[in-house]
C-alpha atoms as a PDB file:
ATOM      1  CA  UNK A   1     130.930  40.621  77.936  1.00  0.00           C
ATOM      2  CA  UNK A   2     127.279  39.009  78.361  1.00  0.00           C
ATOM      3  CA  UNK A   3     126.626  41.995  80.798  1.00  0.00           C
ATOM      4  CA  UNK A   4     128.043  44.733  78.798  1.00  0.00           C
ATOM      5  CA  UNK A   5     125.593  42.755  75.941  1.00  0.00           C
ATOM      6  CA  UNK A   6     122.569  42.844  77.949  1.00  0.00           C
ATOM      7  CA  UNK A   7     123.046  46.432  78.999  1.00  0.00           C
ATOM      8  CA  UNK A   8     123.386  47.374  75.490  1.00  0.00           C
ATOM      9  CA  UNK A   9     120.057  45.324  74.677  1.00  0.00           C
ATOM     10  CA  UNK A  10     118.365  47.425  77.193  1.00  0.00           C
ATOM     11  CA  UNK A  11     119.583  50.704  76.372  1.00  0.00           C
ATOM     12  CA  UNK A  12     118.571  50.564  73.242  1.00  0.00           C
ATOM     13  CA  UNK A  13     115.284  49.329  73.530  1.00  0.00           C
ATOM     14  CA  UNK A  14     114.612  51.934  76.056  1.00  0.00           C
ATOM     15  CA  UNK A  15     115.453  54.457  73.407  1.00  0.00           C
ATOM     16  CA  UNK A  16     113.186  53.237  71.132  1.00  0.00           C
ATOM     17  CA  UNK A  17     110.459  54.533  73.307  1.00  0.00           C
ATOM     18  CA  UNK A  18     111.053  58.073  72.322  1.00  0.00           C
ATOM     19  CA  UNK A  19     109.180  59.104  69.225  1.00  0.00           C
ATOM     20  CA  UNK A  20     111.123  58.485  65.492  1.00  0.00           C
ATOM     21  CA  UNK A  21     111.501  60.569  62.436  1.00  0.00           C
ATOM     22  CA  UNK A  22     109.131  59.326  59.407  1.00  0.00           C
ATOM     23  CA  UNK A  23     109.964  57.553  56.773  1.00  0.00           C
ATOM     24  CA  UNK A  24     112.193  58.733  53.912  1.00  0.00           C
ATOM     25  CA  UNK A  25     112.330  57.315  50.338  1.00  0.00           C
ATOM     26  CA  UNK A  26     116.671  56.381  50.818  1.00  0.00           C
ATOM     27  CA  UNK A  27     118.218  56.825  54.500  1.00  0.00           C
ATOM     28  CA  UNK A  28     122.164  56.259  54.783  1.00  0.00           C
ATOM     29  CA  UNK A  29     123.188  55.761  58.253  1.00  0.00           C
ATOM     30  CA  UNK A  30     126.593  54.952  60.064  1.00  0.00           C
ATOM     31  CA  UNK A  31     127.241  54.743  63.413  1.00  0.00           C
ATOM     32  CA  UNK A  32     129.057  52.405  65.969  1.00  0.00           C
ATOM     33  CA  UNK A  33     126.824  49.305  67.731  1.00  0.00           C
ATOM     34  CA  UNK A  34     123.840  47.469  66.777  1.00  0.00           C
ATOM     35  CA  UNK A  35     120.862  48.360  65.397  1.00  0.00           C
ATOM     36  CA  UNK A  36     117.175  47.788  67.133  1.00  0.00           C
ATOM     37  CA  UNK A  37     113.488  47.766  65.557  1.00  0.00           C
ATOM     38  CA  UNK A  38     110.303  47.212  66.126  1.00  0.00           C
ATOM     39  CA  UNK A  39     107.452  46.853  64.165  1.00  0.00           C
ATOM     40  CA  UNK A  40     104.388  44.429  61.742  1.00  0.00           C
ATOM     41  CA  UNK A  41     105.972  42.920  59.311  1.00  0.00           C
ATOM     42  CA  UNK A  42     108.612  41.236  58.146  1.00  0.00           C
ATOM     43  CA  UNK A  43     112.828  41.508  58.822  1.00  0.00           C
ATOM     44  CA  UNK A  44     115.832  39.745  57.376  1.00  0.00           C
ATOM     45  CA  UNK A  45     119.177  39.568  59.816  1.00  0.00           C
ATOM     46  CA  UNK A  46     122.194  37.771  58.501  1.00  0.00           C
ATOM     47  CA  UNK A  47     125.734  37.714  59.546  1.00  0.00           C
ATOM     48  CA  UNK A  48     127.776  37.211  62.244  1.00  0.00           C
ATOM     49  CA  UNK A  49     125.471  38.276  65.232  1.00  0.00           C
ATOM     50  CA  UNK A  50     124.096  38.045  68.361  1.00  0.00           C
ATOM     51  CA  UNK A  51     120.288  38.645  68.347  1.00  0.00           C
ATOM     52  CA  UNK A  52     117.323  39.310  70.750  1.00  0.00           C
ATOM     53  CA  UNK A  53     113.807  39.602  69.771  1.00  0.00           C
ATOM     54  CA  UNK A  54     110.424  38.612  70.585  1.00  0.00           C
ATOM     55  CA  UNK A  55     106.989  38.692  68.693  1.00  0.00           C
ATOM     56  CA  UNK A  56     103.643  37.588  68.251  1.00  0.00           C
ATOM     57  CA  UNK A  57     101.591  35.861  65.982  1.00  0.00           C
ATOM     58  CA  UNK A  58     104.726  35.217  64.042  1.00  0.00           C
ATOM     59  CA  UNK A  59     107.014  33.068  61.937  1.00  0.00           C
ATOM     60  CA  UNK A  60     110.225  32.551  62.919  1.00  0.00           C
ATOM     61  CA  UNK A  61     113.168  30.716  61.192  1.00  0.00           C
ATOM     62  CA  UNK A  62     116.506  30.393  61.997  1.00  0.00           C
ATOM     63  CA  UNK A  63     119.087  29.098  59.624  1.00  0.00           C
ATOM     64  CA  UNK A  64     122.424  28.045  60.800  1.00  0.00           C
ATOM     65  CA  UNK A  65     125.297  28.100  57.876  1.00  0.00           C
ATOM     66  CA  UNK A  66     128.527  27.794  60.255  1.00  0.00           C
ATOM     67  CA  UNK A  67     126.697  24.689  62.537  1.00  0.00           C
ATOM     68  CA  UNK A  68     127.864  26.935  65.343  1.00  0.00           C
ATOM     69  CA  UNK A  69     124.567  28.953  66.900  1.00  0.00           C
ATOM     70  CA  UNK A  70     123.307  29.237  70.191  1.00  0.00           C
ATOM     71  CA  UNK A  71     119.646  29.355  69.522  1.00  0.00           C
ATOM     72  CA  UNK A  72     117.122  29.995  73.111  1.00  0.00           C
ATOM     73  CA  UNK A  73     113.607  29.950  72.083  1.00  0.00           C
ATOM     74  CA  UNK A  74     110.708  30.412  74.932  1.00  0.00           C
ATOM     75  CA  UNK A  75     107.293  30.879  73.931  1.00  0.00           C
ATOM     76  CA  UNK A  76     104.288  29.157  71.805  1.00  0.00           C
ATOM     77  CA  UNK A  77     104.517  27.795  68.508  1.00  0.00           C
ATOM     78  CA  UNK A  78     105.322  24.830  66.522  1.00  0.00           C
ATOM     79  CA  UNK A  79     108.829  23.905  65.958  1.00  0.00           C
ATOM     80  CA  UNK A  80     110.103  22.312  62.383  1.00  0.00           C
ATOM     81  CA  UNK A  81     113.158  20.981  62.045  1.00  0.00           C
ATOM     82  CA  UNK A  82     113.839  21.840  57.830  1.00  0.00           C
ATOM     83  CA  UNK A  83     116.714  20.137  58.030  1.00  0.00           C
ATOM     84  CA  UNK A  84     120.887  21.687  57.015  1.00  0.00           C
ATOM     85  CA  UNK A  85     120.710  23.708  60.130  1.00  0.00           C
ATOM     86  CA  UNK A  86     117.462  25.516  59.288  1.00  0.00           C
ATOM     87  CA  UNK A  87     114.439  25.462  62.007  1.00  0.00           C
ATOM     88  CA  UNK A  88     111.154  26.962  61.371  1.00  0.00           C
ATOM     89  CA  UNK A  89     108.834  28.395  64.494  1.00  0.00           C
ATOM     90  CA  UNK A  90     104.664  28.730  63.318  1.00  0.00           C
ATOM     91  CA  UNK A  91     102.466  30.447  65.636  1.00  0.00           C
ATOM     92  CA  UNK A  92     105.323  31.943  67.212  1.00  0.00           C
ATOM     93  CA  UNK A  93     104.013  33.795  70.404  1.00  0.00           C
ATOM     94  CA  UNK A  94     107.753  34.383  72.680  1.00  0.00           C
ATOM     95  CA  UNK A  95     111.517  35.348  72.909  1.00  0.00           C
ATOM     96  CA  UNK A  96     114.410  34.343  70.579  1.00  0.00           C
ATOM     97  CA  UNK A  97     118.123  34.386  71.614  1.00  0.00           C
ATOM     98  CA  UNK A  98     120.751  33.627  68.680  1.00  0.00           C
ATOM     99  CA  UNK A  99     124.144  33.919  68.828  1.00  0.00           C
ATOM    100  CA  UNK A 100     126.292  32.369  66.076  1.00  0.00           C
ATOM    101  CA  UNK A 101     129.074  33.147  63.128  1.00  0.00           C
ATOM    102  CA  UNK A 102     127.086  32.840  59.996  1.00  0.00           C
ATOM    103  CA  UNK A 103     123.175  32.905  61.029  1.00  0.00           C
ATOM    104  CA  UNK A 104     120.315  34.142  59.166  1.00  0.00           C
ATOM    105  CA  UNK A 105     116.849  34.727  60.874  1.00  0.00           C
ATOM    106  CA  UNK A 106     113.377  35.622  59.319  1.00  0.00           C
ATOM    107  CA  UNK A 107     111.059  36.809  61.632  1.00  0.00           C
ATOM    108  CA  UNK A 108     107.454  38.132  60.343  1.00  0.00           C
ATOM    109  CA  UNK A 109     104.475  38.815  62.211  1.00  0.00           C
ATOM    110  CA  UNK A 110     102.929  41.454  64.550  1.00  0.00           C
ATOM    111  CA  UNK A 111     104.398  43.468  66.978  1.00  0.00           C
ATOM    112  CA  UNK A 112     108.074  42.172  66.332  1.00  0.00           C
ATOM    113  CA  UNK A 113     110.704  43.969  68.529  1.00  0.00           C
ATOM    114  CA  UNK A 114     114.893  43.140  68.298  1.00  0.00           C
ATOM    115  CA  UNK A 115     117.975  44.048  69.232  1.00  0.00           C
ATOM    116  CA  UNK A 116     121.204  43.013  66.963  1.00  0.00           C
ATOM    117  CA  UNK A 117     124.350  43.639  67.105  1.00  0.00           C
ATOM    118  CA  UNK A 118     127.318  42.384  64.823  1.00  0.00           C
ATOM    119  CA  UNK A 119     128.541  42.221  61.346  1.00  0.00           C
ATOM    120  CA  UNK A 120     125.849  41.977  58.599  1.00  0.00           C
ATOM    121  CA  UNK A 121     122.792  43.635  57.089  1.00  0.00           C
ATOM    122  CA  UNK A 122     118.630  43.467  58.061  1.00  0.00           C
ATOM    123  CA  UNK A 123     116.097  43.953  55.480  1.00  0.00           C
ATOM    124  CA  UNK A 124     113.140  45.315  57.223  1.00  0.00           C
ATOM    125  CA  UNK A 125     109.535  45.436  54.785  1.00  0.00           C
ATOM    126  CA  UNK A 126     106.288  45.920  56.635  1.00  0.00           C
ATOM    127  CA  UNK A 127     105.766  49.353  58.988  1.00  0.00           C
ATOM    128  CA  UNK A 128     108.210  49.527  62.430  1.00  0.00           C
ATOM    129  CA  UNK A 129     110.797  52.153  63.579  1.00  0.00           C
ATOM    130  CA  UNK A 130     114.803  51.156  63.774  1.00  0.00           C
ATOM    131  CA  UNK A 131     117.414  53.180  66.047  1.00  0.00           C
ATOM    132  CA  UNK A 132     121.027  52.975  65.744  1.00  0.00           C
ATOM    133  CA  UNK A 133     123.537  54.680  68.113  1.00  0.00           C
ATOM    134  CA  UNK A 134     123.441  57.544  65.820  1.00  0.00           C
ATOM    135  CA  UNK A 135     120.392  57.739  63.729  1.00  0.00           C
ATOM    136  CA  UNK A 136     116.514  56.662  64.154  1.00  0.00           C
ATOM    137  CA  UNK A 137     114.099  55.598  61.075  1.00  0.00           C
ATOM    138  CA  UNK A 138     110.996  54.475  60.028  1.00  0.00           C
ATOM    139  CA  UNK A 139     110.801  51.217  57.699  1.00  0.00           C
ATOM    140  CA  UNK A 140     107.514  50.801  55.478  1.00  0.00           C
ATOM    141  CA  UNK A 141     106.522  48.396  52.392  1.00  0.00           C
ATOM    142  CA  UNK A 142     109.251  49.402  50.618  1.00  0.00           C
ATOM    143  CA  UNK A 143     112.451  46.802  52.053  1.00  0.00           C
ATOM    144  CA  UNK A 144     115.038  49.036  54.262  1.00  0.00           C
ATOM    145  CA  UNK A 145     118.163  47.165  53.875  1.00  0.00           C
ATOM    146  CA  UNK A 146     120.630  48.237  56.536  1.00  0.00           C
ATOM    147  CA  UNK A 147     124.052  46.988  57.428  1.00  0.00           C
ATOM    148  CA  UNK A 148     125.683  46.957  60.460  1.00  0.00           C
ATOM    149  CA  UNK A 149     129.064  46.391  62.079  1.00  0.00           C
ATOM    150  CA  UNK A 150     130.729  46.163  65.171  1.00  0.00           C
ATOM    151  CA  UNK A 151     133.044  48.391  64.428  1.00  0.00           C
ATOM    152  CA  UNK A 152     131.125  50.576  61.596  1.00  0.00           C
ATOM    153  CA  UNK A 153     127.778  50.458  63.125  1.00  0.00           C
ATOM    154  CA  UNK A 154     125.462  50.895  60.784  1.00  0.00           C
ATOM    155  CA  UNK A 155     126.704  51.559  57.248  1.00  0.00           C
ATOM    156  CA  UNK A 156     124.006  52.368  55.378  1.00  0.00           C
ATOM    157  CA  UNK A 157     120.408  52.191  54.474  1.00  0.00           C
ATOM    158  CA  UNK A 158     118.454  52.146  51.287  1.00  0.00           C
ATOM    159  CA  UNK A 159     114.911  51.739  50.904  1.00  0.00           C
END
């Protein structure tokens, strides 16, 4: 499983290399998988997920609801312990790994790349592409809310 994860991870992100559509003012979307972006800004991830990313010159925080995530961190920044399962990265400058039933993750900053795959929805505001298995897109200021599923893929996606 961890294998067929991490050859997922880097399929997609290889995809993402290939030039995107531009934005549109609504984009629906469905599809089967994850979803991955890139970008400056700021996106929203919650659900039941497993989640790679990296960025820099970022804040990252990780809230826990189930008590039941596998957070890795590597990389610079100051770690804050908020307390109720919530943890707060400043000057974050690495990699993330987070794997739980009921996480949501904030990550803003520049040059902020992830892959996710799961049940749930991302709200991406700022200026980045996304890919799916089936459709590519460009987020802007406006928030992109998308929602994805392991069996659905990706539902939908309004700006």
């Amino acid at each position: 499983m961890k294998r067929l994860m991490a050859v997922l991870a880097v399929a997609i992100l290889a995809a993402m290399a290939f030039p995107m559509v531009a934005a549109a003012e609504k984009v629906e979307l469905e599809g089967r998988g994850g979803l991955a972006a890139r970008g400056t800004g700021k996106a929203e991830i919650e659900g039941r997920l497993t989640f790679h990313g990296r960025a820099r010159q970022a804040v990252l925080v990780i809230e826990d609801k189930a008590g039941d995530a596998r957070i890795e961190v590597a990389g610079y920044g100051r770690r804050i312990d908020e307390g109720d399962g919530r943890i707060r990265y400043v000057g974050f400058n690495g990699r993330a790994h987070i794997q739980g039933s009921n996480v949501i993750i904030e990550l803003r900053g520049r040059d902020i790349q992830f892959v996710v795959w799961g049940t749930g929805k991302a709200t991406l505001n700022g200026h980045g592409r996304y890919r799916t298995f089936h459709d590519v897109g460009s987020w802007s200021t406006e928030d992109t809310e998308l929602h994805f599923d392991d069996d659905a893929g990706v539902a939908d996606a309004t700006e």
